[in-house]
N, C-alpha and C. Protein backbone atom coordinates (compact mmCIF):
# COMPACT_ATOMS: atom_id res chain seq x y z
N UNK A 1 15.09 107.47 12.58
CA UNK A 1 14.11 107.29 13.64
C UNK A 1 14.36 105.96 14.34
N UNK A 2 14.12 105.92 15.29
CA UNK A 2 13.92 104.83 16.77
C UNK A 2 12.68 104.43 17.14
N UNK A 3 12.19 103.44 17.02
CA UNK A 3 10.91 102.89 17.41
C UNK A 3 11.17 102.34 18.75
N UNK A 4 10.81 103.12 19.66
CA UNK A 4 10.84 103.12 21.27
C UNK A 4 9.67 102.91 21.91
N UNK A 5 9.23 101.59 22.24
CA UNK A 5 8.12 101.27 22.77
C UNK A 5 6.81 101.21 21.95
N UNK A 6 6.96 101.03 20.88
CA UNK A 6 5.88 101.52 19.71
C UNK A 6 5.68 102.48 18.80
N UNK A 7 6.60 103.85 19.14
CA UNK A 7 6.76 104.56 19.12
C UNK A 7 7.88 105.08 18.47
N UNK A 8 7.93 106.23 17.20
CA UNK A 8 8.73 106.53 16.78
C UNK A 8 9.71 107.85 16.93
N UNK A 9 10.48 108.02 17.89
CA UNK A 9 11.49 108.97 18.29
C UNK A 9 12.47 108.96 17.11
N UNK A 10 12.92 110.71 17.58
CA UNK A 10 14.43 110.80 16.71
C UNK A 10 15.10 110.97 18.18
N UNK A 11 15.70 109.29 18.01
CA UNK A 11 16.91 109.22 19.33
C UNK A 11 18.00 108.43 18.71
N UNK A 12 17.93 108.72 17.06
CA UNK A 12 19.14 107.96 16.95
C UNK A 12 20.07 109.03 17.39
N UNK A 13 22.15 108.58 17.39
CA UNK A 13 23.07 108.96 17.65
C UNK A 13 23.26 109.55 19.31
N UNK A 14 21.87 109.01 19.95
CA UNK A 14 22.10 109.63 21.46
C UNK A 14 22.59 107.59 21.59
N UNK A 15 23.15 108.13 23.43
CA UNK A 15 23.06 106.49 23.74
C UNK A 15 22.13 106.21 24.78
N UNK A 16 22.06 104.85 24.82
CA UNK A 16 20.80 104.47 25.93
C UNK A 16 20.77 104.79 27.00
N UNK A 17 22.06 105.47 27.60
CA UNK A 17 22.05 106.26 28.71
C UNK A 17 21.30 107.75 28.65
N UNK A 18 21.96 108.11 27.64
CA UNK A 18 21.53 109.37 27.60
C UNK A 18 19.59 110.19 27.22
N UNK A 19 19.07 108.90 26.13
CA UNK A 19 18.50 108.63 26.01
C UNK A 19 17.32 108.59 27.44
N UNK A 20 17.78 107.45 28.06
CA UNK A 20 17.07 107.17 29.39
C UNK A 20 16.96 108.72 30.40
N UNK A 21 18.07 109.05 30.63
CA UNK A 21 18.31 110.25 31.32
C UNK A 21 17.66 111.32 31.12
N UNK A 22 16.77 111.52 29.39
CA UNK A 22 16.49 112.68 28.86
C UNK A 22 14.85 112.29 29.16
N UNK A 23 14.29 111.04 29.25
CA UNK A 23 13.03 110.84 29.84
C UNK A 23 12.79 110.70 31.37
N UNK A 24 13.87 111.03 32.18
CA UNK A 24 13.80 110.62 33.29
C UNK A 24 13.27 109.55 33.98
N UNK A 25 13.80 108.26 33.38
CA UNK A 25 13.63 106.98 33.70
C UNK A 25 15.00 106.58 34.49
N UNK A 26 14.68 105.55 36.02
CA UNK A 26 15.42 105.56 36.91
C UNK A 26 16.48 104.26 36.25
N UNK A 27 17.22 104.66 35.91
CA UNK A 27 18.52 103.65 35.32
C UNK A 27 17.92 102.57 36.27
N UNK A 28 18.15 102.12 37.58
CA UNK A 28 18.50 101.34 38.37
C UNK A 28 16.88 100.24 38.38
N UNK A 29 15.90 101.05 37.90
CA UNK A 29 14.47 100.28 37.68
C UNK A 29 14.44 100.22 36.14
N UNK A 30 14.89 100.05 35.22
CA UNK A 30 14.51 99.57 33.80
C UNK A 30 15.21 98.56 33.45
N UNK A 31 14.92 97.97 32.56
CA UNK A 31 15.43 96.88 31.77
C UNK A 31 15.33 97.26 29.98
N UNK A 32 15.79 97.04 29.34
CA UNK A 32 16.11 97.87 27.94
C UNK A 32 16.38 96.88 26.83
N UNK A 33 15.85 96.47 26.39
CA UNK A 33 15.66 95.42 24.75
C UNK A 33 16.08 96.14 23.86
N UNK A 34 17.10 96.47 22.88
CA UNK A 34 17.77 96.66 21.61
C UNK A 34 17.57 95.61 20.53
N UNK A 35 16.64 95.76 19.77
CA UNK A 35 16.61 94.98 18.17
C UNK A 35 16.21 93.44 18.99
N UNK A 36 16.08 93.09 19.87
CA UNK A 36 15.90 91.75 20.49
C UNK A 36 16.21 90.76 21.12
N UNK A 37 18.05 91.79 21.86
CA UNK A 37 18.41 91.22 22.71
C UNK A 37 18.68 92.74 23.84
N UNK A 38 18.74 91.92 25.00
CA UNK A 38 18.76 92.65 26.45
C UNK A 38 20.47 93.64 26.40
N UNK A 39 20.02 94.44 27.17
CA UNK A 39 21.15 95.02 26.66
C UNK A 39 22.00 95.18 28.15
N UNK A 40 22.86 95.11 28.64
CA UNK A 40 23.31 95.04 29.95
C UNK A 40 23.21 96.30 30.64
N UNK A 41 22.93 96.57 31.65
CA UNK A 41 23.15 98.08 32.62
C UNK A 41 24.53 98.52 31.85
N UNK A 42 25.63 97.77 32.44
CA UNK A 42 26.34 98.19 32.55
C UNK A 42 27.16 98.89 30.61
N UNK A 43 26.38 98.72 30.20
CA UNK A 43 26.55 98.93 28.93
C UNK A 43 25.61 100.17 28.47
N UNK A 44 24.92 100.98 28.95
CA UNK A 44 23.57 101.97 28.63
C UNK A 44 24.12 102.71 27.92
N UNK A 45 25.80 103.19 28.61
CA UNK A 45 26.73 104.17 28.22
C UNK A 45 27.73 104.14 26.71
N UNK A 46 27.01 103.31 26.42
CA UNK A 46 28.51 102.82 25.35
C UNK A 46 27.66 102.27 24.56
N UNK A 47 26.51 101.99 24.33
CA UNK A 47 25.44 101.62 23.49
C UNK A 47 24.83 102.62 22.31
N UNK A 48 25.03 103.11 21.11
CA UNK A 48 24.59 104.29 20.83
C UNK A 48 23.22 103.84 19.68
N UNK A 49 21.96 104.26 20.05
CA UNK A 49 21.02 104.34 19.26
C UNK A 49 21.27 104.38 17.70
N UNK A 50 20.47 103.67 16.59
CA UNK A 50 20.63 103.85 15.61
C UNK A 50 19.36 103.81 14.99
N UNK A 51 19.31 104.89 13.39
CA UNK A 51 18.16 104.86 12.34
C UNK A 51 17.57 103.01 12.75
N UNK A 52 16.70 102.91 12.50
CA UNK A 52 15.72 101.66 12.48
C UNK A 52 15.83 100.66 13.40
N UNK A 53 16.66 100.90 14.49
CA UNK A 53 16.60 100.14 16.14
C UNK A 53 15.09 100.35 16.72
N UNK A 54 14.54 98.89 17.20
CA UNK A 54 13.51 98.69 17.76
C UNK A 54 13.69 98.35 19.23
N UNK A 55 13.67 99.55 19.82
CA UNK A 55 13.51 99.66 21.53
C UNK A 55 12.64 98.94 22.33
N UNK A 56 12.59 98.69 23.32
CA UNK A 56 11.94 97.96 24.06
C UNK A 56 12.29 98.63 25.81
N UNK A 57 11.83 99.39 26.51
CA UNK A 57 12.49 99.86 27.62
C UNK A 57 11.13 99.61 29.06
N UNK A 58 11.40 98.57 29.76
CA UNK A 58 10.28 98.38 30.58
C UNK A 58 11.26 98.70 32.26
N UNK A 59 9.97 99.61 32.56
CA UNK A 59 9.72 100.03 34.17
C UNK A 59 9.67 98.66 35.29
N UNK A 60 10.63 98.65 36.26
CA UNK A 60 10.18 97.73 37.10
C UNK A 60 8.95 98.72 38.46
N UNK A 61 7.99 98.06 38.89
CA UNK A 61 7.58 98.78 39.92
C UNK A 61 7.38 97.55 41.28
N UNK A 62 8.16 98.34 42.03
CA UNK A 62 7.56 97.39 43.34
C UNK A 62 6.11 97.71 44.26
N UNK A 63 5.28 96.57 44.98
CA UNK A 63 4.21 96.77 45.26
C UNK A 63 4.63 95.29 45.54
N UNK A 64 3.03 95.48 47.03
CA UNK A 64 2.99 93.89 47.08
C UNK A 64 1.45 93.70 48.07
């Protein structure tokens, strides 16, 4: 299991791309915390979830 936002998913062995993609969250508006460090965009793909990883995945929204 994956504790994703508080929350406990079975998303290990997916990756943070795929992951993201399967909630339909807009790659280009999130930012994504792995165990407690930031994890790069350009990395979502090549990142693969694991048993007892603590997620962190926040929405940007614009407004003003």
């Amino acid at each position: 299991m994956v504790r994703i936002n508080g929350q406990n998913e079975d998303a290990a062995g997916r990756t943070i791309d795929e992951y993201l993609r399967e909630r339909d969250y807009s790659l280009k508006q999130v930012a994504v915390e792995r165990n407690g460090e930031i994890v790069p965009r350009s990395r979502y793909a090549d990142v693969q979830l694991c048993d007892g990883d603590i997620v962190e995945v926040v929405s940007f929204v614009g407004g003003g």
